[in-house]
Protein backbone atom coordinates (compact mmCIF):
# COMPACT_ATOMS: atom_id res chain seq x y z
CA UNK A 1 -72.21 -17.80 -7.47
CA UNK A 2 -68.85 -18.99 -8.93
CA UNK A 3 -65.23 -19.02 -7.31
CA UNK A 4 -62.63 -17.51 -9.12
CA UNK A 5 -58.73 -16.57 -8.39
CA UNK A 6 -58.96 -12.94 -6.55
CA UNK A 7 -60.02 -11.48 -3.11
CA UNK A 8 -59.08 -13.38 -0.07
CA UNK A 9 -62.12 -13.69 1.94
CA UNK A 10 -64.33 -15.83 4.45
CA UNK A 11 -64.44 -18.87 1.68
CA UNK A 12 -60.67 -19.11 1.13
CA UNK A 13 -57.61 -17.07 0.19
CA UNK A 14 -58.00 -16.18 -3.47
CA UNK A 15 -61.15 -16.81 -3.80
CA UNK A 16 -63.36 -14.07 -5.01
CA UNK A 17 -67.54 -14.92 -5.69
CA UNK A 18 -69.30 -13.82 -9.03
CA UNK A 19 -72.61 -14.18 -9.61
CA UNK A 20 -73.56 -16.15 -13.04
CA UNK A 21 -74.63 -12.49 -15.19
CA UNK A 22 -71.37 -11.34 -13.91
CA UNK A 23 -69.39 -14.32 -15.08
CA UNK A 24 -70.57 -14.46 -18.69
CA UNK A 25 -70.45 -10.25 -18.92
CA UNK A 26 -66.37 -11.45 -18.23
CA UNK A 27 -66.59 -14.13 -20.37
CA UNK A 28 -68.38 -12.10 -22.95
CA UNK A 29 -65.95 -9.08 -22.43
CA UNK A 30 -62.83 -11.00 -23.39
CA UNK A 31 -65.01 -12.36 -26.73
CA UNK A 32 -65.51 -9.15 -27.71
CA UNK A 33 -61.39 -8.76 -28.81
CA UNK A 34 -61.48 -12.03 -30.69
CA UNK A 35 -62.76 -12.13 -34.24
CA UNK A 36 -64.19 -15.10 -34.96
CA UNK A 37 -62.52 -15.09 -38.86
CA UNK A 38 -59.39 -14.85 -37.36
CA UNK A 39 -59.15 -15.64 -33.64
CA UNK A 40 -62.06 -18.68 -33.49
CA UNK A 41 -62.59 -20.28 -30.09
CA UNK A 42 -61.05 -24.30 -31.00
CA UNK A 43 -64.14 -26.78 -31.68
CA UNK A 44 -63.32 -28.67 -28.57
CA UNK A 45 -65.09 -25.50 -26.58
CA UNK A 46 -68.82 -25.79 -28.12
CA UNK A 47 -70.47 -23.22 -25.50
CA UNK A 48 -67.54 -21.04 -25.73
CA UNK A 49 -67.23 -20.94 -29.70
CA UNK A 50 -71.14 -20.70 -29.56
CA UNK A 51 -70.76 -17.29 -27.38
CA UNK A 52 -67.96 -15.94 -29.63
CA UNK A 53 -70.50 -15.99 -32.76
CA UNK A 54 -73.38 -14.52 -30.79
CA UNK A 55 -70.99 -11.92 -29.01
CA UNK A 56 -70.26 -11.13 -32.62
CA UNK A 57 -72.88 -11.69 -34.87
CA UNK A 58 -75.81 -11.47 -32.74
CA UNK A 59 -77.50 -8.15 -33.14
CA UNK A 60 -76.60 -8.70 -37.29
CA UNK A 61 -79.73 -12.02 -36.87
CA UNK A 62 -82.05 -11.20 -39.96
CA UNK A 63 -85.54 -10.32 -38.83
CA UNK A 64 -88.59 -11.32 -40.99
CA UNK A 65 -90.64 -8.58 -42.32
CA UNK A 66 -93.92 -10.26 -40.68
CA UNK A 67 -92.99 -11.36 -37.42
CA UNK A 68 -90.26 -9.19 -36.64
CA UNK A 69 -88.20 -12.08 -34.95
CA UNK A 70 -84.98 -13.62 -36.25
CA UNK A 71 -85.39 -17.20 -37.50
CA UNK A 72 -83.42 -18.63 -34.98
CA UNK A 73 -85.91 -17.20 -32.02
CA UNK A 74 -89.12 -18.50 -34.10
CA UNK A 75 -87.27 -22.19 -34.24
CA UNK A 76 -86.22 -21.83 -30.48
CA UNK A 77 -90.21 -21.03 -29.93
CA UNK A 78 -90.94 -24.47 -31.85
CA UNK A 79 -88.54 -26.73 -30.20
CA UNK A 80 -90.63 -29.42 -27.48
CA UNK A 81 -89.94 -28.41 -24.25
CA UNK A 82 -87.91 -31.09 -22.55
């Protein structure tokens, strides 16, 4: 659960709780009006810039005509779990 500005409730005035799928469907929301061409997330915010791309480019992943999975899921399968 994350805090954000809102409700006033039994944690604090203002304070409204979000669970994590519900803070990144917000997150991703807002993404969704920003080209990344013309309205890129600054460098300086990795994990945001890295959701703009996949909010906009990632059903367009190229799928191989054997596995059926984009090349970025068969390298993600290959990495050593840490």
């Amino acid at each position: 659960m994350f805090g954000a500005a809102g409700k006033k409730g039994l944690r604090g005035e203002g304070i409204e709780l979000k669970t994590l799928p519900e803070f990144i469907a917000e997150i991703s929301q807002e993404l969704e009006t920003k080209h990344p061409m013309r309205q890129a997330i600054p460098e300086n915010l990795p994990l945001l810039r890295a959701m703009q791309f996949v909010v906009h480019w990632g059903k367009e992943a190229p799928k191989t005509h054997t596995t059926g999975a984009s090349p970025v899921a068969r390298l993600v399968r290959t990495l050593p779990a840490t």
